[in-house]
Protein backbone atom coordinates (compact mmCIF):
# COMPACT_ATOMS: atom_id res chain seq x y z
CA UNK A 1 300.05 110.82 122.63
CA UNK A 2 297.24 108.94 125.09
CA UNK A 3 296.26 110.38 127.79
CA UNK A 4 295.36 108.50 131.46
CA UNK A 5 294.20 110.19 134.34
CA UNK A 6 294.18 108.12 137.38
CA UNK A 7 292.99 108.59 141.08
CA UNK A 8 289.55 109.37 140.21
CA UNK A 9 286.14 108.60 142.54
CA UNK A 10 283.63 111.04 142.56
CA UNK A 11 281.19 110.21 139.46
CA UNK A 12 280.58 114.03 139.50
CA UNK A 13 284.48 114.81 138.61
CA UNK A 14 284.50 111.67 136.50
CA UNK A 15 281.63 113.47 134.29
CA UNK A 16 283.09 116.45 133.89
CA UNK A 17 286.41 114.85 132.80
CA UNK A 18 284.73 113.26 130.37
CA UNK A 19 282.81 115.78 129.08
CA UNK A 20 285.40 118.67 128.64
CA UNK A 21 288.69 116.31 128.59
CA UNK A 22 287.85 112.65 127.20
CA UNK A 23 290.89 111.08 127.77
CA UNK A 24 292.15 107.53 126.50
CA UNK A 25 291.95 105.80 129.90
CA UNK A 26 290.60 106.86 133.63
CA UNK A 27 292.50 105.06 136.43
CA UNK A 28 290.56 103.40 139.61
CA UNK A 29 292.96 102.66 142.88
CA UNK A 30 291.68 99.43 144.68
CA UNK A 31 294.85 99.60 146.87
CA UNK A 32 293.57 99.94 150.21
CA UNK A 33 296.17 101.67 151.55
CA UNK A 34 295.77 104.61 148.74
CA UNK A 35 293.71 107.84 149.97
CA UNK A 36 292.50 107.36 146.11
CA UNK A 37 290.71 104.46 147.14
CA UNK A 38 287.74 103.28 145.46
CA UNK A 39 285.45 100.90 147.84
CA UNK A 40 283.12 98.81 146.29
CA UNK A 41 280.12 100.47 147.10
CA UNK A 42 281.13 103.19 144.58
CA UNK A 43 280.93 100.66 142.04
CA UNK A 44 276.83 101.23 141.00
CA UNK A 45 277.84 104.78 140.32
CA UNK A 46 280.99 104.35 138.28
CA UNK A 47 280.35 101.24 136.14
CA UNK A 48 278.59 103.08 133.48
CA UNK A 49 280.42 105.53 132.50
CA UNK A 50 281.39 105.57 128.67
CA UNK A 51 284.85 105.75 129.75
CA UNK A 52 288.04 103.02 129.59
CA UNK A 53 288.44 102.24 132.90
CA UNK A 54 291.50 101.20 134.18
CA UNK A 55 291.50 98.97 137.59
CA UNK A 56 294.71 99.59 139.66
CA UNK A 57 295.96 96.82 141.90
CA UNK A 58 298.76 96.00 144.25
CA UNK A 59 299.67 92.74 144.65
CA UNK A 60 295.69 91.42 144.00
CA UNK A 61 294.43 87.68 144.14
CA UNK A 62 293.41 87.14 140.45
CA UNK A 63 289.70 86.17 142.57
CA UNK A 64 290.02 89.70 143.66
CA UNK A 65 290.93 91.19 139.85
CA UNK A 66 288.06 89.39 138.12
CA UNK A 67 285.40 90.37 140.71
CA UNK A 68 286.25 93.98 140.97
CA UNK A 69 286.57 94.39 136.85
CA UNK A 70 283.06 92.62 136.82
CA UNK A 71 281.71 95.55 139.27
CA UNK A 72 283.10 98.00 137.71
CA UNK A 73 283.25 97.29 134.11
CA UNK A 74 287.06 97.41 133.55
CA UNK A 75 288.37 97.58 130.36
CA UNK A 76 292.47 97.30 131.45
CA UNK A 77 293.88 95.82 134.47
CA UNK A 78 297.09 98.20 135.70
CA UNK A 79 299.90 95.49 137.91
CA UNK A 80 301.17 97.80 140.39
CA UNK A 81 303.17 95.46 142.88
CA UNK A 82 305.27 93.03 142.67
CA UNK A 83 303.40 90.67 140.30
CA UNK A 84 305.14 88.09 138.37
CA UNK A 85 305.16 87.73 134.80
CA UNK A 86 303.52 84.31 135.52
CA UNK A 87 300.72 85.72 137.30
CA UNK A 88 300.79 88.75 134.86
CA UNK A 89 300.30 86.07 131.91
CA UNK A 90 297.55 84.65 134.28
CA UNK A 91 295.80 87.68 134.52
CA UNK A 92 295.68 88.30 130.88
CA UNK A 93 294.34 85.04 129.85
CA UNK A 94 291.72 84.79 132.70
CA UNK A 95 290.13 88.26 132.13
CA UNK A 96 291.04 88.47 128.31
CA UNK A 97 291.43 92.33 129.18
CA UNK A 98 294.06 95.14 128.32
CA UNK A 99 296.69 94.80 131.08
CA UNK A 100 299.72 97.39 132.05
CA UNK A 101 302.62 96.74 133.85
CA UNK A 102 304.29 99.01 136.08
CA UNK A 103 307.73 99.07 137.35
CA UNK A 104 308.36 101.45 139.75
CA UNK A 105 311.82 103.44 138.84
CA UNK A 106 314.80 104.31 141.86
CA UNK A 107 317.87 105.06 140.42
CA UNK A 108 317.97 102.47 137.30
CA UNK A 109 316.14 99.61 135.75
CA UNK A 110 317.45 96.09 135.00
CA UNK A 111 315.73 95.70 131.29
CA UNK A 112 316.23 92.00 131.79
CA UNK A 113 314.09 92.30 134.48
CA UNK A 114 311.15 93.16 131.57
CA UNK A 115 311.53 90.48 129.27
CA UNK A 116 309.51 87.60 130.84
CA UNK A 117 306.89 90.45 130.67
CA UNK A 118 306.44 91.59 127.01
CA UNK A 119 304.35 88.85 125.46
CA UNK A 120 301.27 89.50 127.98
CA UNK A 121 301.33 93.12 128.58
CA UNK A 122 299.96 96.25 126.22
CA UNK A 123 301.97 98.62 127.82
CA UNK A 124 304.79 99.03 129.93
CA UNK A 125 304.31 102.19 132.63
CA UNK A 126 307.02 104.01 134.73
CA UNK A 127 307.03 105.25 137.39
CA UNK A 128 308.77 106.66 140.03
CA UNK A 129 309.13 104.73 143.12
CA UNK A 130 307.57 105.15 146.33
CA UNK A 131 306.43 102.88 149.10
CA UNK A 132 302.84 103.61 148.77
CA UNK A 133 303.08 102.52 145.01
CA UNK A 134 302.54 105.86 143.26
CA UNK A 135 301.03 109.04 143.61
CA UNK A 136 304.02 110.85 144.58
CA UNK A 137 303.68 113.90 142.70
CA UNK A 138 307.99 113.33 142.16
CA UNK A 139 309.70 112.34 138.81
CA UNK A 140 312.07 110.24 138.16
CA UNK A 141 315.42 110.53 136.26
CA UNK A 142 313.81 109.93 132.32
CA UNK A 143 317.65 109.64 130.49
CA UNK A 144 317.16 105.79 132.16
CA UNK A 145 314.06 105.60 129.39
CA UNK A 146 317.03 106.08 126.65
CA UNK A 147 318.22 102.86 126.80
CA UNK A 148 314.66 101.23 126.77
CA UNK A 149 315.22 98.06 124.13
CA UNK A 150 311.57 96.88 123.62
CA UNK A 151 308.69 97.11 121.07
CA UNK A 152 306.64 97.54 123.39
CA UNK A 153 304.73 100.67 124.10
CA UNK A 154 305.03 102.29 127.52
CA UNK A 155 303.06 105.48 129.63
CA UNK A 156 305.28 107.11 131.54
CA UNK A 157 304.18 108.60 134.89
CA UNK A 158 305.26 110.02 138.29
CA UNK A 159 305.04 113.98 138.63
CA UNK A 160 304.04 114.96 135.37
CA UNK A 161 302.47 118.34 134.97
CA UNK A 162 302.02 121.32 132.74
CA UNK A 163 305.61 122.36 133.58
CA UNK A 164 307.42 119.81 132.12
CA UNK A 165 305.82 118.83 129.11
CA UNK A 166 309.11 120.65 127.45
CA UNK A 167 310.71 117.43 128.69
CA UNK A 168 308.28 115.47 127.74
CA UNK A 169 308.60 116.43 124.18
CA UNK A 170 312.28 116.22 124.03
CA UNK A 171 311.92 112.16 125.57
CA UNK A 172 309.26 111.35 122.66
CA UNK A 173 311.70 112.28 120.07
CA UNK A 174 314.12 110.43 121.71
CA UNK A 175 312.25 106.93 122.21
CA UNK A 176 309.14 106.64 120.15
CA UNK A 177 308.21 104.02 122.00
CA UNK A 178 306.48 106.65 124.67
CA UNK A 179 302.96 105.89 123.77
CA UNK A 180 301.08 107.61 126.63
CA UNK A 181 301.00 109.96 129.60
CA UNK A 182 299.75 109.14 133.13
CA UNK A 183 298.85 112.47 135.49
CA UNK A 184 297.48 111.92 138.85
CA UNK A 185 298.45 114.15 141.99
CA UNK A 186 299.86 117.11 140.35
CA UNK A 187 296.41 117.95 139.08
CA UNK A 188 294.54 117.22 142.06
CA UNK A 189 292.12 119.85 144.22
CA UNK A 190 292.09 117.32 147.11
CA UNK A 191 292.70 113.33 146.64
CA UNK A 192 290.74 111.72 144.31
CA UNK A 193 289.00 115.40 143.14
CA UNK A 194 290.71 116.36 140.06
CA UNK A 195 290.89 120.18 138.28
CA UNK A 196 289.57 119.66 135.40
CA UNK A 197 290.47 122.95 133.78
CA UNK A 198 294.29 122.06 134.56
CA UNK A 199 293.67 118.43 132.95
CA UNK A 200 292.20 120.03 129.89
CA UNK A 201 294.88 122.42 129.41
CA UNK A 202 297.08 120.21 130.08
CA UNK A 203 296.11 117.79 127.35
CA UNK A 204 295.57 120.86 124.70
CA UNK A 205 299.09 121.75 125.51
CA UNK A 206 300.98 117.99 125.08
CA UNK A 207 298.51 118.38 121.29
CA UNK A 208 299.89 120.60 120.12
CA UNK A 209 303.74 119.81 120.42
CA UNK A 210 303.64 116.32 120.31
């Protein structure tokens, strides 16, 4: 099971997660509008960090994408908006990079709505829907994921924490698809300052029953 923790900024927090977690991906919010922004300014500190780093975005100019994943040194561009699976295809042949697709779960999920998408994504991501795209720290109904009908690999995200990964279990033997987990808020000392104790058990935890 891979493991992304997103919302991350401060290169001191991002060092220590690497050092005691080392997880798959690490998430960067350039949505402005996110209190886990990341301004540009913080990209000289971040860039080198032998890390994946994942470049969140919310209804970004492709200008916008390529610049910021120069700064930065992005290895996987995360759609968080309402992107189209024309500029999603766009995206993935400009940059040539790993991209994820989110779609942001209510009450159900047209699957239909996916297909356009499958050929130029990596990985499908849940989660659950909120106006200020994420971060909630609230789940969302996971029986929808039992009628998933793709390939495709997918994260799932939105409230995850130490105290479900019972349920977590259970969904992966259910839909083998589930290639990944995504924790943000629910393992946060403050935004954008993660506990990196809680991370680490967290992951230890998900290792050794799934």
């Amino acid at each position: 099971m891979k493991l992304k923790v997103c919302g991350m900024r401060s290169g001191e927090n991002i060092d220590s997660l690497i050092a005691q977690v080392n997880p798959d991906w690490m998430g960067l919010i350039f949505y402005g509008k996110s209190p886990r922004f990341v301004p540009e300014d913080f990209a000289e500190s971040i860039v080198n960090f032998p890390i994946r780093k994942v470049g969140v975005f919310v209804n970004a100019s492709l200008q916008e994408i390529k610049n910021t994943s120069n700064r930065f040194g992005l290895q996987t561009i995360q759609l968080h908006g309402e992107e189209t699976s024309e500029f999603t295809k766009l995206v993935k042949e400009k940059t040539g990079l790993e991209v994820f697709k989110v779609f942001s779960i209510k009450e159900d999920i047209d699957w239909k709505t996916l297909e356009d998408f499958v050929p130029y994504v990596d990985y499908f991501l849940f989660d659950t829907f909120t106006k200020g795209y994420g971060g909630s720290g609230k789940t969302f109904d996971w029986k929808i994921l039992r009628n998933y009908p793709f390939d495709k690999p997918f994260l799932l995200s939105g409230g995850l924490s130490i105290e479900n990964i019972g349920d977590i279990q259970l969904l992966k033997a259910e839909i083998p698809q589930l290639a990944g987990l995504d924790i943000n808020s629910k393992f946060e000392i403050e935004p954008a300052l993660k506990d990196i104790g809680k991370i680490r058990e967290f992951k230890e935890r998900v290792s050794s029953v799934i």
